[in-house]
C-alpha atoms as a PDB file:
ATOM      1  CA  UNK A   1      80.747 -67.690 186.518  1.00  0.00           C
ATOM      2  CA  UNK A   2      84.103 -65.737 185.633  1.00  0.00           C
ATOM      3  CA  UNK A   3      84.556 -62.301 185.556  1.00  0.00           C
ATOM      4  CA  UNK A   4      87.986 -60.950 183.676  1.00  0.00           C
ATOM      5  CA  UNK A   5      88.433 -56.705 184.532  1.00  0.00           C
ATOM      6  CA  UNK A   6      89.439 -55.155 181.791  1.00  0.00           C
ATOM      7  CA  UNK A   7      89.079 -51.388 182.759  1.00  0.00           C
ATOM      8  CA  UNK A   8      92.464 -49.879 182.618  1.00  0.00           C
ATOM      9  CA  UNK A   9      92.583 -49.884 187.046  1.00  0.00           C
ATOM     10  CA  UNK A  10      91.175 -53.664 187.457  1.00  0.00           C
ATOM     11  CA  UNK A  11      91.402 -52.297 190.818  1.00  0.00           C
ATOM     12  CA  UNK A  12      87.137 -52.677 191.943  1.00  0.00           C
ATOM     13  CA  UNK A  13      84.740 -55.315 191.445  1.00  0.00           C
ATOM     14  CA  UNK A  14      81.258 -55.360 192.445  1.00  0.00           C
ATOM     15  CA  UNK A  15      79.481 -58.814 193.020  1.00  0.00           C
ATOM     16  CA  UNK A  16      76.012 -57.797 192.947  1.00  0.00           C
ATOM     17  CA  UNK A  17      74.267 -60.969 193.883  1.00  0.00           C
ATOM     18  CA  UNK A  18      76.404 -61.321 196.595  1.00  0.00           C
ATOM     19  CA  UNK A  19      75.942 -57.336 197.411  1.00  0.00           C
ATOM     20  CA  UNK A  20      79.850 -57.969 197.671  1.00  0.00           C
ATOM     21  CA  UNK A  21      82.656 -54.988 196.775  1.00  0.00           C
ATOM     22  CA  UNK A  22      86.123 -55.937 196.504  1.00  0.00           C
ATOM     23  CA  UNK A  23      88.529 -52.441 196.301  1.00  0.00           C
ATOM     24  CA  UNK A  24      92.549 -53.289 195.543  1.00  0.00           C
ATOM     25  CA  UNK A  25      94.532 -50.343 197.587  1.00  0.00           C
ATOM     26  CA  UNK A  26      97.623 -51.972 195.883  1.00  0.00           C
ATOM     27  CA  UNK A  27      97.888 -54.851 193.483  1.00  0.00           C
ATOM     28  CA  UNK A  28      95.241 -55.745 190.412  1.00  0.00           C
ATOM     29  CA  UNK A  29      92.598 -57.879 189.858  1.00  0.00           C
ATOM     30  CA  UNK A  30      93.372 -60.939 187.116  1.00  0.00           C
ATOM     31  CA  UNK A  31      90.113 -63.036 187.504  1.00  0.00           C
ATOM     32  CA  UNK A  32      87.028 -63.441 189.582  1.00  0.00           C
ATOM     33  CA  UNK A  33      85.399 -66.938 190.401  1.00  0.00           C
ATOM     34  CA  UNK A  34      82.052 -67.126 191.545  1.00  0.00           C
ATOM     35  CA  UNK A  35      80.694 -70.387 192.474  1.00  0.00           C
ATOM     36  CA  UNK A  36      76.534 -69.543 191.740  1.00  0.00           C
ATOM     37  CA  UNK A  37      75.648 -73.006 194.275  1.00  0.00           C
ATOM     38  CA  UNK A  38      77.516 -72.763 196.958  1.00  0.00           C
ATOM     39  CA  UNK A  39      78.181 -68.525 196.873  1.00  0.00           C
ATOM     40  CA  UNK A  40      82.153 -69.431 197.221  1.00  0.00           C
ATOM     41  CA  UNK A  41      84.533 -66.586 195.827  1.00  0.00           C
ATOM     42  CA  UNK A  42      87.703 -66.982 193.982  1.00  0.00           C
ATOM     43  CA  UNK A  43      89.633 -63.658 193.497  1.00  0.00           C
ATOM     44  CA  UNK A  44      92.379 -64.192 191.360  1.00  0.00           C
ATOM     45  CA  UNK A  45      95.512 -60.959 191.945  1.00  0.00           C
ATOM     46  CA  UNK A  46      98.009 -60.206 189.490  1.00  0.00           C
ATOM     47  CA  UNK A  47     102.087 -61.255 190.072  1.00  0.00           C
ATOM     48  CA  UNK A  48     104.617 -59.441 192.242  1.00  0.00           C
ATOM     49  CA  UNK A  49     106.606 -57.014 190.941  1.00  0.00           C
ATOM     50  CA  UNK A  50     109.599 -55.359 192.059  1.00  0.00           C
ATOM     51  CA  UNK A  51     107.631 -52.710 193.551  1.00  0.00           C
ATOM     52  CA  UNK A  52     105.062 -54.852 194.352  1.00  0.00           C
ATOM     53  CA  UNK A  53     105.015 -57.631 196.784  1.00  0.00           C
ATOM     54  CA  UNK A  54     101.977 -57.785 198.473  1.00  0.00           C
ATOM     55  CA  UNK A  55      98.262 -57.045 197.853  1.00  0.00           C
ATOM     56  CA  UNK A  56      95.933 -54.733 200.106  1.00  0.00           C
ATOM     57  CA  UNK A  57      92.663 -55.663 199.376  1.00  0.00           C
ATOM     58  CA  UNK A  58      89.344 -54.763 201.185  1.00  0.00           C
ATOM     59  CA  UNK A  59      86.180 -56.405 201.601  1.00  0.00           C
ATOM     60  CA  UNK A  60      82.584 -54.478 201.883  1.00  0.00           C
ATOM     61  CA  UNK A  61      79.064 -55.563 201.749  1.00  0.00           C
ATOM     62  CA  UNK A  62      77.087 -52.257 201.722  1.00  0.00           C
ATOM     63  CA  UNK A  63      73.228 -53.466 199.821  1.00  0.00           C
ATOM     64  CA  UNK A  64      71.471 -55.683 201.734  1.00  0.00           C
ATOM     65  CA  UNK A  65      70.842 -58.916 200.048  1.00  0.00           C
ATOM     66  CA  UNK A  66      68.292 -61.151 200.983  1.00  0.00           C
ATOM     67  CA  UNK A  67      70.332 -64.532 201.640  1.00  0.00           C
ATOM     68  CA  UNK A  68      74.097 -63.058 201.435  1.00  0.00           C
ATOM     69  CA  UNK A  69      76.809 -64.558 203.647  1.00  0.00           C
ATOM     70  CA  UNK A  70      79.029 -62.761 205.321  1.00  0.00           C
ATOM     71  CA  UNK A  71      82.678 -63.249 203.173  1.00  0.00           C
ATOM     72  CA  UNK A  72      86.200 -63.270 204.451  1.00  0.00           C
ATOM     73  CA  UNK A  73      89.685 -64.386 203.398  1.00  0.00           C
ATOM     74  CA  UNK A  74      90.221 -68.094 204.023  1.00  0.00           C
ATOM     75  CA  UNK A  75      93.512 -67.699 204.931  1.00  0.00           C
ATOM     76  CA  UNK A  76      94.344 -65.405 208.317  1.00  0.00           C
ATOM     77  CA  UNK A  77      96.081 -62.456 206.763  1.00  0.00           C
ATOM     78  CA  UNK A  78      97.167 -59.194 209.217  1.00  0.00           C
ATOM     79  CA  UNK A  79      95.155 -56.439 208.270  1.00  0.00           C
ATOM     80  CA  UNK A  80      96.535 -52.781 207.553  1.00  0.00           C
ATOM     81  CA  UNK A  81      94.051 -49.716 208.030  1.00  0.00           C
ATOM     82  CA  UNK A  82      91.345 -52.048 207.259  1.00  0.00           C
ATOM     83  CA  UNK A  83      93.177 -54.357 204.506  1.00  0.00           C
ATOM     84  CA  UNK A  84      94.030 -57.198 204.342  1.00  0.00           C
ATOM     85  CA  UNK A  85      97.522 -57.948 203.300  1.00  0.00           C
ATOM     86  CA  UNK A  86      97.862 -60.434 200.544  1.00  0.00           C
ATOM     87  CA  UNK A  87     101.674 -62.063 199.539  1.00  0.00           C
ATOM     88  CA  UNK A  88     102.005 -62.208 196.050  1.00  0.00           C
ATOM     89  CA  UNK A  89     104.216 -64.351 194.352  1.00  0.00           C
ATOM     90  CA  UNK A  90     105.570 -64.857 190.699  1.00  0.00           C
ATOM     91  CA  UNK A  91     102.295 -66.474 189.450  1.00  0.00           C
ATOM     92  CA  UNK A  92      98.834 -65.455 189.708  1.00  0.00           C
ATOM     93  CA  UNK A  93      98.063 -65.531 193.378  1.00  0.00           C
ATOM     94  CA  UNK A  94      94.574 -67.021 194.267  1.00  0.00           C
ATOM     95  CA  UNK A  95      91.920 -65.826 197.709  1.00  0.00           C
ATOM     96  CA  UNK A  96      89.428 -67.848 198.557  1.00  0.00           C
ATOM     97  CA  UNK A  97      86.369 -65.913 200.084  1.00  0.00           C
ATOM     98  CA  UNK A  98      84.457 -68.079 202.967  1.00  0.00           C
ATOM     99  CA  UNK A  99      81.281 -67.554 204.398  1.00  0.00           C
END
């Protein structure tokens, strides 16, 4: 399944089947890749701009789903006041969510 935002923020998604909610601080949401078999998240994030370098995006699993993993960045990325900071670059920048 892909999911395109395109509210005016593309700043929150909500993965209910995963009880999963992804919140940008800074940076946007391009595209969202959920693999239905094996639960894997894509989260594709909007270029850098010259403001803009990095992404701060938080992960939050508040419902309790029967069967839901656990996700987090496969890459380790330093967190900031409960972040985590994602380097953008000129092209759409792709996180892969693990479980």
């Amino acid at each position: 399944m892909k999911v395109t935002p395109l509210d005016s923020f593309r700043m929150r998604i909500y993965l209910a089947s995963a009880g999963l909610w992804l919140t940008l601080d800074a940076g946007r949401f391009e595209a969202l890749e959920l693999n239905e078999k094996t639960g894997a998240v894509r989260i594709g994030l909007t270029p850098a701009t010259q403001y803009l370098h990095a992404a701060r995006l938080r992960l939050e699993q508040p419902a309790k789903v029967e069967g839901a993993k656990n996700y987090h960045p496969d890459k380790p990325w330093k967190q900031e006041r409960g972040a985590y900071v994602v380097p953008l670059g000129t092209a759409a920048t792709w996180v892969e969510l693990i479980h």
